[in-house]
PDB file of N, CA and C in Angstrom:
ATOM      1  N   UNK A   1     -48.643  71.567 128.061  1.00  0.00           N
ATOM      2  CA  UNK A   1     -47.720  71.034 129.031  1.00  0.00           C
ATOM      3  C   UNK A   1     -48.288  71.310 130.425  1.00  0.00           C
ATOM      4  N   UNK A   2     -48.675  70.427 131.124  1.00  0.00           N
ATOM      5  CA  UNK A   2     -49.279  70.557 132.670  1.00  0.00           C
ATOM      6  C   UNK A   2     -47.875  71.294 133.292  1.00  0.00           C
ATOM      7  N   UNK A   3     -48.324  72.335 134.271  1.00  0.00           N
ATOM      8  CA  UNK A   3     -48.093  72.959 135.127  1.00  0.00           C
ATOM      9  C   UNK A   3     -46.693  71.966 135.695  1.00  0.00           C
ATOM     10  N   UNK A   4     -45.905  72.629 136.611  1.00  0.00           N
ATOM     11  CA  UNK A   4     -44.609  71.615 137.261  1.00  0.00           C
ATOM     12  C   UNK A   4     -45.542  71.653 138.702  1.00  0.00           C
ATOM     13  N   UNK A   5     -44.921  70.936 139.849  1.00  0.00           N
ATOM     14  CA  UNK A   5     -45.331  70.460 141.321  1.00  0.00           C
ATOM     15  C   UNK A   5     -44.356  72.106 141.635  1.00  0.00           C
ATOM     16  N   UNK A   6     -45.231  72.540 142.715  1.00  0.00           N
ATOM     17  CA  UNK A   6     -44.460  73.660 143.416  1.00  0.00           C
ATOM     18  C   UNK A   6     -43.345  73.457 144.073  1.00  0.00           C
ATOM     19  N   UNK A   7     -42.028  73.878 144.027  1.00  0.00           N
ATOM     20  CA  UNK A   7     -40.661  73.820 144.389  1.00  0.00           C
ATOM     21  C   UNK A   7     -40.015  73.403 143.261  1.00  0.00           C
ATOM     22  N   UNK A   8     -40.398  73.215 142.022  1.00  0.00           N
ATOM     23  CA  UNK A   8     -39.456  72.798 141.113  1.00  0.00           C
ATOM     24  C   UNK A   8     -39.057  74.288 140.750  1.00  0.00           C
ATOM     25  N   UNK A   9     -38.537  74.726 140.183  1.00  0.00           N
ATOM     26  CA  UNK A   9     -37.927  75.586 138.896  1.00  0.00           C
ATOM     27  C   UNK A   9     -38.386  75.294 137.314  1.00  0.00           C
ATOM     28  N   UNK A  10     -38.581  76.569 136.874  1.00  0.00           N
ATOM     29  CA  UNK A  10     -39.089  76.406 135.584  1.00  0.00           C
ATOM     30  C   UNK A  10     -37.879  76.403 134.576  1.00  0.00           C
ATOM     31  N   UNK A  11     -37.147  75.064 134.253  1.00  0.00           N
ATOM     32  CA  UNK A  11     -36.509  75.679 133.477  1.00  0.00           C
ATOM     33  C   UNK A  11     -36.495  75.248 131.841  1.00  0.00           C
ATOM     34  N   UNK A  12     -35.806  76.376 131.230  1.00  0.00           N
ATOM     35  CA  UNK A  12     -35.918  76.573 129.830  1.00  0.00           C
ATOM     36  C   UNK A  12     -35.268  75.683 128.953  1.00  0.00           C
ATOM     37  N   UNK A  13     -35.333  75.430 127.619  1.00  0.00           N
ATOM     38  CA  UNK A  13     -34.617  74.773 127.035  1.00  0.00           C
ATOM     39  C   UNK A  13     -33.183  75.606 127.137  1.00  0.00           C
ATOM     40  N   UNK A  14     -33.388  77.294 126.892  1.00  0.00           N
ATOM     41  CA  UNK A  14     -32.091  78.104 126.200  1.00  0.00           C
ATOM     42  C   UNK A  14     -31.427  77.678 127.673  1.00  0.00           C
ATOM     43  N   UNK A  15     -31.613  77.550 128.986  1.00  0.00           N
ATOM     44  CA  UNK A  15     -30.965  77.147 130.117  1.00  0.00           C
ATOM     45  C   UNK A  15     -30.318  75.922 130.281  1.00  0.00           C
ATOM     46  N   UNK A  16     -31.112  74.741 129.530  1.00  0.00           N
ATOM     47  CA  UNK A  16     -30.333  73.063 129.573  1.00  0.00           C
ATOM     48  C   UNK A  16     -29.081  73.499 128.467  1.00  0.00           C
ATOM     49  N   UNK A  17     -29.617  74.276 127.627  1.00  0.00           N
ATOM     50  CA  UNK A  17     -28.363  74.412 126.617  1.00  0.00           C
ATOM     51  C   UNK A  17     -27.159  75.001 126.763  1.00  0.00           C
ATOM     52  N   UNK A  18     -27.015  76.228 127.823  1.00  0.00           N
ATOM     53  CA  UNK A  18     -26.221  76.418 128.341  1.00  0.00           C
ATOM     54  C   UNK A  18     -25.478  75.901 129.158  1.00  0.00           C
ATOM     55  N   UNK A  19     -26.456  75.226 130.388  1.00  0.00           N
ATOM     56  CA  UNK A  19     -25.326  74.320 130.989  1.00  0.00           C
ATOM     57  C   UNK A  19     -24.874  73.165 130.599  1.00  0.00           C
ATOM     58  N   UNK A  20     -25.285  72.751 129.063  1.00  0.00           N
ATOM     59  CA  UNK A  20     -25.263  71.696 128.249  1.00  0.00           C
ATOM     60  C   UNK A  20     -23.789  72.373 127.644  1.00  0.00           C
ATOM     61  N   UNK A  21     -23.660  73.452 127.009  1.00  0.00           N
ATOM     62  CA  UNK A  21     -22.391  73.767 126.741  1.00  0.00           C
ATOM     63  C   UNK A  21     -20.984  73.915 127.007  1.00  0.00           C
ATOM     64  N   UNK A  22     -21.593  74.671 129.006  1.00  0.00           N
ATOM     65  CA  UNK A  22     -20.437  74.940 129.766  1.00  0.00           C
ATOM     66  C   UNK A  22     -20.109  73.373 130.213  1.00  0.00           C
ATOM     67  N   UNK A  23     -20.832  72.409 130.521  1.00  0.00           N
ATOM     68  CA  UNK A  23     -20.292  70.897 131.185  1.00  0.00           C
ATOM     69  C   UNK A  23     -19.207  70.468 129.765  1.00  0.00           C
ATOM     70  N   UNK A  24     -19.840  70.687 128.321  1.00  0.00           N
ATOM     71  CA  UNK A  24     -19.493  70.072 127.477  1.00  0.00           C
ATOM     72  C   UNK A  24     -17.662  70.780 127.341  1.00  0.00           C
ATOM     73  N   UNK A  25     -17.730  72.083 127.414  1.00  0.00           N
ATOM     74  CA  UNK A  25     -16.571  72.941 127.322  1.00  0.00           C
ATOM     75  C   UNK A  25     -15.890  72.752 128.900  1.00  0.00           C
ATOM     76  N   UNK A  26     -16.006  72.264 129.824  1.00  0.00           N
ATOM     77  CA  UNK A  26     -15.492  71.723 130.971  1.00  0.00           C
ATOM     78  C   UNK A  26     -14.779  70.353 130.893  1.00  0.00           C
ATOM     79  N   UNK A  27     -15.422  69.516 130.585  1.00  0.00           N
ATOM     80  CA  UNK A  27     -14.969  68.433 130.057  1.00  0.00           C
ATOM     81  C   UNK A  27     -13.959  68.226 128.989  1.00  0.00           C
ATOM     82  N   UNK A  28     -14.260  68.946 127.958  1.00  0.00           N
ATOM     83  CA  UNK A  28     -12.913  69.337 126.833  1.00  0.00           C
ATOM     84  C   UNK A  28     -11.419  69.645 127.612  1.00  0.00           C
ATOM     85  N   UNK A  29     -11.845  70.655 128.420  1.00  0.00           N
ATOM     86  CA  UNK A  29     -10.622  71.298 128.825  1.00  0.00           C
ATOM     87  C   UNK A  29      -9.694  70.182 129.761  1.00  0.00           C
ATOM     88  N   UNK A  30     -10.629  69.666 130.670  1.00  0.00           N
ATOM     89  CA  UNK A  30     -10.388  68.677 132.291  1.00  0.00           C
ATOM     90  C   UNK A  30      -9.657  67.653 130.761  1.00  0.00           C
ATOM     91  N   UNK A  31      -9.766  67.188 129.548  1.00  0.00           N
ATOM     92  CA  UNK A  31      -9.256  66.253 129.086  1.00  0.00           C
ATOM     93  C   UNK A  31      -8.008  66.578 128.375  1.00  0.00           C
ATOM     94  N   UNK A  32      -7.971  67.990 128.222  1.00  0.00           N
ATOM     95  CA  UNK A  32      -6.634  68.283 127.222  1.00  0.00           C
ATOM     96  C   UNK A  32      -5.626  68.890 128.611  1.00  0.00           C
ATOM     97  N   UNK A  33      -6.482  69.090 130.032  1.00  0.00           N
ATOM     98  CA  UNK A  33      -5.681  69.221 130.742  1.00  0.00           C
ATOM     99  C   UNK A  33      -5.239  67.780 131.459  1.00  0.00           C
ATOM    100  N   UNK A  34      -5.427  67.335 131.674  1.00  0.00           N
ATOM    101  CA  UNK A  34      -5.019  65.952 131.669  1.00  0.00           C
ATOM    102  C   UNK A  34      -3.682  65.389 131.062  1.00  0.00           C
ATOM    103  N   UNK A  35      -4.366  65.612 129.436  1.00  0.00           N
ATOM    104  CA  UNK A  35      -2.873  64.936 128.397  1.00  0.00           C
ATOM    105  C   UNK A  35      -1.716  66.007 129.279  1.00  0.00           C
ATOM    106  N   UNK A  36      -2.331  67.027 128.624  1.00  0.00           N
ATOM    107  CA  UNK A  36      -0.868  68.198 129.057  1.00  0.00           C
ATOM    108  C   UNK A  36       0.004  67.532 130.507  1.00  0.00           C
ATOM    109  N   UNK A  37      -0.914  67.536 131.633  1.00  0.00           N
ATOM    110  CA  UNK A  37       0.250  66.520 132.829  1.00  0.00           C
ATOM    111  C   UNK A  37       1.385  66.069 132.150  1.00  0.00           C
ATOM    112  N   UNK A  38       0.142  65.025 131.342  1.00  0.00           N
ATOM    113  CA  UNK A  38       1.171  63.879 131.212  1.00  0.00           C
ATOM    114  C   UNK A  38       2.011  64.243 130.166  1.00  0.00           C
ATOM    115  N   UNK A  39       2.014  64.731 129.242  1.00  0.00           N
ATOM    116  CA  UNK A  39       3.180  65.154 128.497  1.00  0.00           C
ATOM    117  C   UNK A  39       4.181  66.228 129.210  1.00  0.00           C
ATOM    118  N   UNK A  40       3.885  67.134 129.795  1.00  0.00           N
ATOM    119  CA  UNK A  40       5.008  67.833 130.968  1.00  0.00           C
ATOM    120  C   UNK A  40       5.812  66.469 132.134  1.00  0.00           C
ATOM    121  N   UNK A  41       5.012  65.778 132.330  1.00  0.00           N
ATOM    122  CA  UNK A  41       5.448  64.830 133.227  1.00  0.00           C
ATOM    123  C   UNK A  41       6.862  64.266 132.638  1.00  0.00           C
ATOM    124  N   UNK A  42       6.366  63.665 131.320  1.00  0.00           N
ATOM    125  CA  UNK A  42       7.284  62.956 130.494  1.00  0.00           C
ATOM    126  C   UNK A  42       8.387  63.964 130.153  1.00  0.00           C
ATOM    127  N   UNK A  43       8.119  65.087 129.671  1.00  0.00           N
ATOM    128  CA  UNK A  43       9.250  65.837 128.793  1.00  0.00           C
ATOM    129  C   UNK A  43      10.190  66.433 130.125  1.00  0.00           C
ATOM    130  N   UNK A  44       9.736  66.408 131.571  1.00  0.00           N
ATOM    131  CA  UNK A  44      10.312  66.848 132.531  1.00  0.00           C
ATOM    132  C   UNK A  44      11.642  65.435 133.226  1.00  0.00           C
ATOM    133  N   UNK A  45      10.747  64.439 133.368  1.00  0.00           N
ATOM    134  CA  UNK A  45      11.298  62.983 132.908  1.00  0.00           C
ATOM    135  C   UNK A  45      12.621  62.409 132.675  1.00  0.00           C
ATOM    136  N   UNK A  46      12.481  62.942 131.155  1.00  0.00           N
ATOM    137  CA  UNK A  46      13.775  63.166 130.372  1.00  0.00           C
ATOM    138  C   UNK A  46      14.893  64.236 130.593  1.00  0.00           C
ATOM    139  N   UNK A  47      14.493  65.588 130.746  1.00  0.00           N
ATOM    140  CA  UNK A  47      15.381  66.238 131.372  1.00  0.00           C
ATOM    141  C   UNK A  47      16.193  65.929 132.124  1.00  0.00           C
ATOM    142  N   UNK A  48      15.565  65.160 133.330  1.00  0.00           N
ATOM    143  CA  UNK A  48      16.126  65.081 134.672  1.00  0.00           C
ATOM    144  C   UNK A  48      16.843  64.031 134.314  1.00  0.00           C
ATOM    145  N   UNK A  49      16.780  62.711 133.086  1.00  0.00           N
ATOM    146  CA  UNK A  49      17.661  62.000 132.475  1.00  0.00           C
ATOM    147  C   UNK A  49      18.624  62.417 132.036  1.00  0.00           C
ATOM    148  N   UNK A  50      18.646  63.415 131.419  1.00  0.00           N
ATOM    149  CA  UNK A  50      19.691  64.214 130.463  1.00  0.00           C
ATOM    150  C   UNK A  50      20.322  64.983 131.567  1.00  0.00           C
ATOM    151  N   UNK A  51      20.208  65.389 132.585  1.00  0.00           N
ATOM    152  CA  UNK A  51      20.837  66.005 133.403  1.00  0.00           C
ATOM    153  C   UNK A  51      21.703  64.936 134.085  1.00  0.00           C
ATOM    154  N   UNK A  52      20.776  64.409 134.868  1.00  0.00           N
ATOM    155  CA  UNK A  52      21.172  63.257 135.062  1.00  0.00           C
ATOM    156  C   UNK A  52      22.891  62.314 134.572  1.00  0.00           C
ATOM    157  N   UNK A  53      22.327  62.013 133.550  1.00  0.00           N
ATOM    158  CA  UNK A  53      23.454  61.510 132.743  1.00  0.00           C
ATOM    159  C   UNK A  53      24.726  62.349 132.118  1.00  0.00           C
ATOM    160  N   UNK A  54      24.552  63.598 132.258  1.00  0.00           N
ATOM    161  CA  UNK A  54      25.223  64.740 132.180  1.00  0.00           C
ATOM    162  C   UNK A  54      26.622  64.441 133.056  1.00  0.00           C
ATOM    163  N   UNK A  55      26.299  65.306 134.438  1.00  0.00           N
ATOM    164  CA  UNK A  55      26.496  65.384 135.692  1.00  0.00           C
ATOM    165  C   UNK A  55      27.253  63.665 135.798  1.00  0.00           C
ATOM    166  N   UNK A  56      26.764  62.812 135.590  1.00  0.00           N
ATOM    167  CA  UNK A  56      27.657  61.277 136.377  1.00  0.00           C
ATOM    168  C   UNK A  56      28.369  61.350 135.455  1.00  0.00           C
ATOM    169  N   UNK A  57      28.717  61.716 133.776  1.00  0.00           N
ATOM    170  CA  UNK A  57      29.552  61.806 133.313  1.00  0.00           C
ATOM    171  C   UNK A  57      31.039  62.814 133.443  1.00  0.00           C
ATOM    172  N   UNK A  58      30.540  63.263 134.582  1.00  0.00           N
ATOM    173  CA  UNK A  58      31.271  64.508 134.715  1.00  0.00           C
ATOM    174  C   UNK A  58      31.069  66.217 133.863  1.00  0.00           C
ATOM    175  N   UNK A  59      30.214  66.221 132.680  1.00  0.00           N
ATOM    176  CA  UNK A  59      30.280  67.217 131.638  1.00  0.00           C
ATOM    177  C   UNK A  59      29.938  68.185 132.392  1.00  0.00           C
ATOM    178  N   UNK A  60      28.815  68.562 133.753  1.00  0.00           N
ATOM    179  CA  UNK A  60      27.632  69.663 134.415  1.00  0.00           C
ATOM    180  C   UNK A  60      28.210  69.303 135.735  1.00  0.00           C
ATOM    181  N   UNK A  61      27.811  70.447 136.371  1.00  0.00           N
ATOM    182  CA  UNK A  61      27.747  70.196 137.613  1.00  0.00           C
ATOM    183  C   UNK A  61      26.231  70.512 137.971  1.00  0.00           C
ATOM    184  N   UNK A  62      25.415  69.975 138.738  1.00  0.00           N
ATOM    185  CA  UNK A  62      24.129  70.195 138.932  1.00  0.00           C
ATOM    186  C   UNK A  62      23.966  70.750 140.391  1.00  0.00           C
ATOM    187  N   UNK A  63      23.685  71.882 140.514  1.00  0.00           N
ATOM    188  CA  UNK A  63      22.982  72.115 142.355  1.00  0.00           C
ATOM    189  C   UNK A  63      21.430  71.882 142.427  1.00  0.00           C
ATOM    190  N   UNK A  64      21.436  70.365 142.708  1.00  0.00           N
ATOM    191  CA  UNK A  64      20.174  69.865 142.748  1.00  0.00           C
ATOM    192  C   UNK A  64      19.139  70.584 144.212  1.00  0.00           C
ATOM    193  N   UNK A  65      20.212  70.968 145.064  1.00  0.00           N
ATOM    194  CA  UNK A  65      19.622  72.029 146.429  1.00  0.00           C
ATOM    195  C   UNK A  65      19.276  73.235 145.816  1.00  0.00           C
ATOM    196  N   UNK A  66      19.653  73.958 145.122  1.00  0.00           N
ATOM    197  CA  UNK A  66      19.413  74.989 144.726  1.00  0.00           C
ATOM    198  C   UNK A  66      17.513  74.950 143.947  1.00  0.00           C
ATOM    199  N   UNK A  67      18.160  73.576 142.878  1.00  0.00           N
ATOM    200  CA  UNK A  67      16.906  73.768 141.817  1.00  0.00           C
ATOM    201  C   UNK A  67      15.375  73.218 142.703  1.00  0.00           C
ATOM    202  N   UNK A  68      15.602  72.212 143.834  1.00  0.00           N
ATOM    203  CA  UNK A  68      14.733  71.758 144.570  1.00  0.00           C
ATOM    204  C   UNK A  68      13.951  73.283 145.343  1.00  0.00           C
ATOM    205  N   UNK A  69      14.903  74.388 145.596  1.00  0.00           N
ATOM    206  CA  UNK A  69      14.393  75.389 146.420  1.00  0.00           C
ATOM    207  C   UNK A  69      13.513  76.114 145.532  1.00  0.00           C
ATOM    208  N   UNK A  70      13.805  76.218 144.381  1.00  0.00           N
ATOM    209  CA  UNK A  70      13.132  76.935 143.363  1.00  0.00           C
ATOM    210  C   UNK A  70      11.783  76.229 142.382  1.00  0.00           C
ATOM    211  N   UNK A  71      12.147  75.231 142.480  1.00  0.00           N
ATOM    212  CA  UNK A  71      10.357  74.060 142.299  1.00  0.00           C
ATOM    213  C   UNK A  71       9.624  74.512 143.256  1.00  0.00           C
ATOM    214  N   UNK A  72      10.309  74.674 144.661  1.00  0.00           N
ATOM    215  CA  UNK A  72       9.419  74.170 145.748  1.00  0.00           C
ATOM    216  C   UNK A  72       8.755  76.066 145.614  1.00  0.00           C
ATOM    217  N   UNK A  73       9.180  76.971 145.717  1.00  0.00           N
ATOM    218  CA  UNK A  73       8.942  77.982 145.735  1.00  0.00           C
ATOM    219  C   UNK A  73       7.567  78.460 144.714  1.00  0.00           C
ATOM    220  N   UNK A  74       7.970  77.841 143.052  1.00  0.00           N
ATOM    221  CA  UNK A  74       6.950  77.845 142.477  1.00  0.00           C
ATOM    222  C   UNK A  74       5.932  76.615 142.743  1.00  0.00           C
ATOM    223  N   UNK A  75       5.868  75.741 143.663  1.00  0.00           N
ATOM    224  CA  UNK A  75       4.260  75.138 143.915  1.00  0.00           C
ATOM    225  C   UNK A  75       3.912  75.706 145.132  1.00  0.00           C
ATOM    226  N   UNK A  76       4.428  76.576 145.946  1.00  0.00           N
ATOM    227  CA  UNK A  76       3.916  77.467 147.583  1.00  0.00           C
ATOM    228  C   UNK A  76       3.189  78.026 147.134  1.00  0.00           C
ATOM    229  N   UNK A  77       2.060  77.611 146.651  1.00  0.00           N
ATOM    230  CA  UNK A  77       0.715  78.708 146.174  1.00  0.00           C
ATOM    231  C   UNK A  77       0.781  79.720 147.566  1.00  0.00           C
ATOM    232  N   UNK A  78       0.247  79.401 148.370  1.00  0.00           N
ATOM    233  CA  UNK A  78      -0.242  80.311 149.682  1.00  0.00           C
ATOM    234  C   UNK A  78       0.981  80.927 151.171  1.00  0.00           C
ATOM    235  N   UNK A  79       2.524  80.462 150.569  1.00  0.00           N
ATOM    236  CA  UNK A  79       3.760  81.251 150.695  1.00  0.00           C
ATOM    237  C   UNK A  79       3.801  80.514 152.258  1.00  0.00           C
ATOM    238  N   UNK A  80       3.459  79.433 152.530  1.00  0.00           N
ATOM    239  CA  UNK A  80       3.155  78.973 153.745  1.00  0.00           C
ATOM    240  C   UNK A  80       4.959  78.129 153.873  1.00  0.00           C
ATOM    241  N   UNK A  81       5.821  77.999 153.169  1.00  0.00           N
ATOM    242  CA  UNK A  81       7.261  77.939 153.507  1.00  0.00           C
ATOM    243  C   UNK A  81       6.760  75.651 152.626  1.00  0.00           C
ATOM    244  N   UNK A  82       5.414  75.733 152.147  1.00  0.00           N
ATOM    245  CA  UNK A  82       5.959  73.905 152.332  1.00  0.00           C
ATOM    246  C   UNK A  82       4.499  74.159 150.898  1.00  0.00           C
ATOM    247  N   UNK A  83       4.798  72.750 150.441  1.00  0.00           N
ATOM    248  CA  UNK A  83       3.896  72.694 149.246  1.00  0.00           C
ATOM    249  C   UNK A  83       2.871  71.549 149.652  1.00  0.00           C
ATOM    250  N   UNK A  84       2.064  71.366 149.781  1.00  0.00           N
ATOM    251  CA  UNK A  84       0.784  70.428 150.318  1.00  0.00           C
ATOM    252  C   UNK A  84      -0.321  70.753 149.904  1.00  0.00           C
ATOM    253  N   UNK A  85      -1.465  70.014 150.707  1.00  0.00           N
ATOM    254  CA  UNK A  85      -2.983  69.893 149.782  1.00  0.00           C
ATOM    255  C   UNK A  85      -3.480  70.925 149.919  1.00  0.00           C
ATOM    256  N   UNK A  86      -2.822  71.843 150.589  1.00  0.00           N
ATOM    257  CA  UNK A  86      -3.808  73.474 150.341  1.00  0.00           C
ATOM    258  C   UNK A  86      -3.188  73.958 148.987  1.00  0.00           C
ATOM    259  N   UNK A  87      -2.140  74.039 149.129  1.00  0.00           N
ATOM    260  CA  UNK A  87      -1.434  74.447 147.405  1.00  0.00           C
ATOM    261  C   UNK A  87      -2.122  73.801 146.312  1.00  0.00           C
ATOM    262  N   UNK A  88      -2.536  72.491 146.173  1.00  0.00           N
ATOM    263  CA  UNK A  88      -2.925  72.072 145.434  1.00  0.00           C
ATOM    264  C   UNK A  88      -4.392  72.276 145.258  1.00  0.00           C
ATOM    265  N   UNK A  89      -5.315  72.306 146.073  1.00  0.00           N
ATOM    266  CA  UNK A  89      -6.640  72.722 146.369  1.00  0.00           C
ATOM    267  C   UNK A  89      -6.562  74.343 145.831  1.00  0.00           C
ATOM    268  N   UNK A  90      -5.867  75.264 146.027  1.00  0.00           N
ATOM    269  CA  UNK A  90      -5.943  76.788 145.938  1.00  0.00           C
ATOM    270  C   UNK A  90      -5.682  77.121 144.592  1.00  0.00           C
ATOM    271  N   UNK A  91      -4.696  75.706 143.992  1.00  0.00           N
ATOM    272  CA  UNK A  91      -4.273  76.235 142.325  1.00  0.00           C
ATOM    273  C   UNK A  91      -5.282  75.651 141.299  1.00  0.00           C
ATOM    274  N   UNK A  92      -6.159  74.270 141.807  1.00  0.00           N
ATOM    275  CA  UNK A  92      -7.361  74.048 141.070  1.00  0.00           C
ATOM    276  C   UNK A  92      -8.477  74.718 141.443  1.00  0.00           C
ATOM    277  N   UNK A  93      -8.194  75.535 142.667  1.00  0.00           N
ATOM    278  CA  UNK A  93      -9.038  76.869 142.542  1.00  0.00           C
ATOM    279  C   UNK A  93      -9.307  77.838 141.479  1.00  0.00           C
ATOM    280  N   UNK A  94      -8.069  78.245 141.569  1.00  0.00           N
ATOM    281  CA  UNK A  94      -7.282  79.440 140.390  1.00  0.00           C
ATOM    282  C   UNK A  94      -7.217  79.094 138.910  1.00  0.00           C
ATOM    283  N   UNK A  95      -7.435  77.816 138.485  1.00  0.00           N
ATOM    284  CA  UNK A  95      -7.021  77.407 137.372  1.00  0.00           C
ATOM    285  C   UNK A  95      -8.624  77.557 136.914  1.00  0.00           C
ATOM    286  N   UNK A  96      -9.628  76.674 137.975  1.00  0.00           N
ATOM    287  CA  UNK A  96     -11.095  76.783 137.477  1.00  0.00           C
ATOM    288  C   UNK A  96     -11.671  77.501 137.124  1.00  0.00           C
ATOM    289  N   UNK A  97     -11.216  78.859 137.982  1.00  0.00           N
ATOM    290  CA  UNK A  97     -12.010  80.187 138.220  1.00  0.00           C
ATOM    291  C   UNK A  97     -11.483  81.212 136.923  1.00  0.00           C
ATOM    292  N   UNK A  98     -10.038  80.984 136.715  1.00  0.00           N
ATOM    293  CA  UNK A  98      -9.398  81.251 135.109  1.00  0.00           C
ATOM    294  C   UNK A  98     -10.074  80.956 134.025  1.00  0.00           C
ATOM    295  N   UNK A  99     -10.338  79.324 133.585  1.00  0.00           N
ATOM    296  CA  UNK A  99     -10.880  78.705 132.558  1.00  0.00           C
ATOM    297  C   UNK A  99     -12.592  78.689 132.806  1.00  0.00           C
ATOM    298  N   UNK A 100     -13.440  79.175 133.711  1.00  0.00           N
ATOM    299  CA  UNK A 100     -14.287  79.224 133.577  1.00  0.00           C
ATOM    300  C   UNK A 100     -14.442  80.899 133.570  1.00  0.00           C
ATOM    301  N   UNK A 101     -14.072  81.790 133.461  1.00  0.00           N
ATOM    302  CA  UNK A 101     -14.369  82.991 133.146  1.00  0.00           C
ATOM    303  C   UNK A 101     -15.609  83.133 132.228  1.00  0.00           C
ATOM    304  N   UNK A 102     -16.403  84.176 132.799  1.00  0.00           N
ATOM    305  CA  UNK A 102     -17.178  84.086 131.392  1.00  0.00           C
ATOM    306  C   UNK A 102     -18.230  82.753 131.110  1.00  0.00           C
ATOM    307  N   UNK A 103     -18.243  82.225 131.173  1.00  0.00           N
ATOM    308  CA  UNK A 103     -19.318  81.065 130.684  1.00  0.00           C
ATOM    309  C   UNK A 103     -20.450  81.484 132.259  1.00  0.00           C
ATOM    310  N   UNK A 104     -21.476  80.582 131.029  1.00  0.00           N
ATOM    311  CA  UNK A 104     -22.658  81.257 132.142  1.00  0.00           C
ATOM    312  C   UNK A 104     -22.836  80.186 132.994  1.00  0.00           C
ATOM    313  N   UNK A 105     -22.504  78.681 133.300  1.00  0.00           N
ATOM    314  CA  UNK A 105     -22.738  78.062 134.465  1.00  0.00           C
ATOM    315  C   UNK A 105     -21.380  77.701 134.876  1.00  0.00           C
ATOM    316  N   UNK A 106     -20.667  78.355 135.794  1.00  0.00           N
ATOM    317  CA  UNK A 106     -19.154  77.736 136.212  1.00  0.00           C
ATOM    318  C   UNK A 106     -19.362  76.283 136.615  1.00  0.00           C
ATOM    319  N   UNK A 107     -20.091  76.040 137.707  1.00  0.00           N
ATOM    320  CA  UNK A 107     -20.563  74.998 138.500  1.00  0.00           C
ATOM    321  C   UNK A 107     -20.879  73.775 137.497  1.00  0.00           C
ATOM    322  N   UNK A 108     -21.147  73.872 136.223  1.00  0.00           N
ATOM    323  CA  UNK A 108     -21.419  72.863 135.001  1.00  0.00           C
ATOM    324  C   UNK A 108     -20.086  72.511 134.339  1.00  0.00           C
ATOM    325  N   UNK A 109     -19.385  73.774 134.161  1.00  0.00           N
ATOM    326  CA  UNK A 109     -18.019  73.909 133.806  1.00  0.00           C
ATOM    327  C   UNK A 109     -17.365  73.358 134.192  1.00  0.00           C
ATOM    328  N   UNK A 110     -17.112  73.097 135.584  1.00  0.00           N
ATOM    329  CA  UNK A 110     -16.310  72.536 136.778  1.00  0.00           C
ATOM    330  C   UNK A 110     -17.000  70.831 137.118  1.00  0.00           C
ATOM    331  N   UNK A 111     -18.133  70.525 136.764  1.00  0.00           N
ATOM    332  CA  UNK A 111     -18.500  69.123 137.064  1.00  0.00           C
ATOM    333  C   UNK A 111     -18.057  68.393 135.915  1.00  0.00           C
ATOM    334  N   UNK A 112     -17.826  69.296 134.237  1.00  0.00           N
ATOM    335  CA  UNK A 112     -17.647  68.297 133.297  1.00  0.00           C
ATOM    336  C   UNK A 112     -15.954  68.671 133.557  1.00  0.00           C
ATOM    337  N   UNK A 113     -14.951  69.484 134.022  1.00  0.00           N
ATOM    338  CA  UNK A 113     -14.011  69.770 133.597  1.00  0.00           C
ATOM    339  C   UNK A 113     -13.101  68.497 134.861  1.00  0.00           C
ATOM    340  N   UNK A 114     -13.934  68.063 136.041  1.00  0.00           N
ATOM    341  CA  UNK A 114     -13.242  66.894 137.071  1.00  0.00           C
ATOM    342  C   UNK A 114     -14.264  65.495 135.773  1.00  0.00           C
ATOM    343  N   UNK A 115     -14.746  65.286 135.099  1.00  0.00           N
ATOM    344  CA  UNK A 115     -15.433  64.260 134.492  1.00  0.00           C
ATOM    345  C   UNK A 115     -14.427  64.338 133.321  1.00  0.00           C
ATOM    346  N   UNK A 116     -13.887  65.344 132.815  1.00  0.00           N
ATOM    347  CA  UNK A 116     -13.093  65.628 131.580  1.00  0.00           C
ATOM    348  C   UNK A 116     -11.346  64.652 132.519  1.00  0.00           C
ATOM    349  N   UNK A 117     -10.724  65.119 133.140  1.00  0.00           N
ATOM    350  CA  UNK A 117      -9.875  64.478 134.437  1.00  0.00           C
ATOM    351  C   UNK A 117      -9.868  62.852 134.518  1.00  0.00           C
ATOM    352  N   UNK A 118     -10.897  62.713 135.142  1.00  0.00           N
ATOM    353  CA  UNK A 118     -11.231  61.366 135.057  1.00  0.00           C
ATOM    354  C   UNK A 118     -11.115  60.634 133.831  1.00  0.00           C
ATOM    355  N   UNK A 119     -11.531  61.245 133.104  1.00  0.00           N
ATOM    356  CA  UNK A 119     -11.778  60.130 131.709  1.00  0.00           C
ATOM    357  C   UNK A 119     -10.500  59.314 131.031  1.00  0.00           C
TER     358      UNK A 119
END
């Protein structure tokens, strides 16, 4: 095998295979995290139907001020009083840096796990 051009990196097969694993195990996850949305989306959906239809029937009384304060509280990632694109940026922080624990290329992890998203 001729020599590489100087500035490349030498790298190994056991190295493509790893970051061959972590993209592959990134991607898995970015896709079952995905469904999950959408099935919380839906089963949340219905609730708010069933509440919903509850409440105009008269059966509940709902303090929809109350439950709005307490959503909003659990998406304030960074306690800043409002939920926006830093919250959301800081928790696919936290979520990446969680599910990539441990594996040896995060950065592979994290390109297949937004390719896993997409799909």
């Amino acid at each position: 095998m001729p020599p590489l051009p100087s500035g490349f990196p030498d790298v190994s097969t056991l190295q493509l295979e790893v970051v061959g694993i972590s993209g592959l195990t990134g991607y898995t996850t970015g896709y079952a995290a995905k469904r999950a949305v959408k099935v919380l989306f839906f089963t949340a959906g219905c609730i708010f139907m069933g509440l919903q239809a509850l409440a105009h029937n008269g059966l509940i009384t709902v303090h929809w001020d109350e439950m709005e304060k307490r959503v909003q509280s659990l998406g304030d990632l960074n306690n800043d009083g409002k939920v926006d694109s830093a919250d959301l940026k800081m928790g696919n922080d936290q979520l990446q840096a969680y599910l990539s624990a441990g594996l040896p290329s995060a950065g592979s992890f994290s390109a297949g796990f937004l390719l896993g998203l997409r799909s």
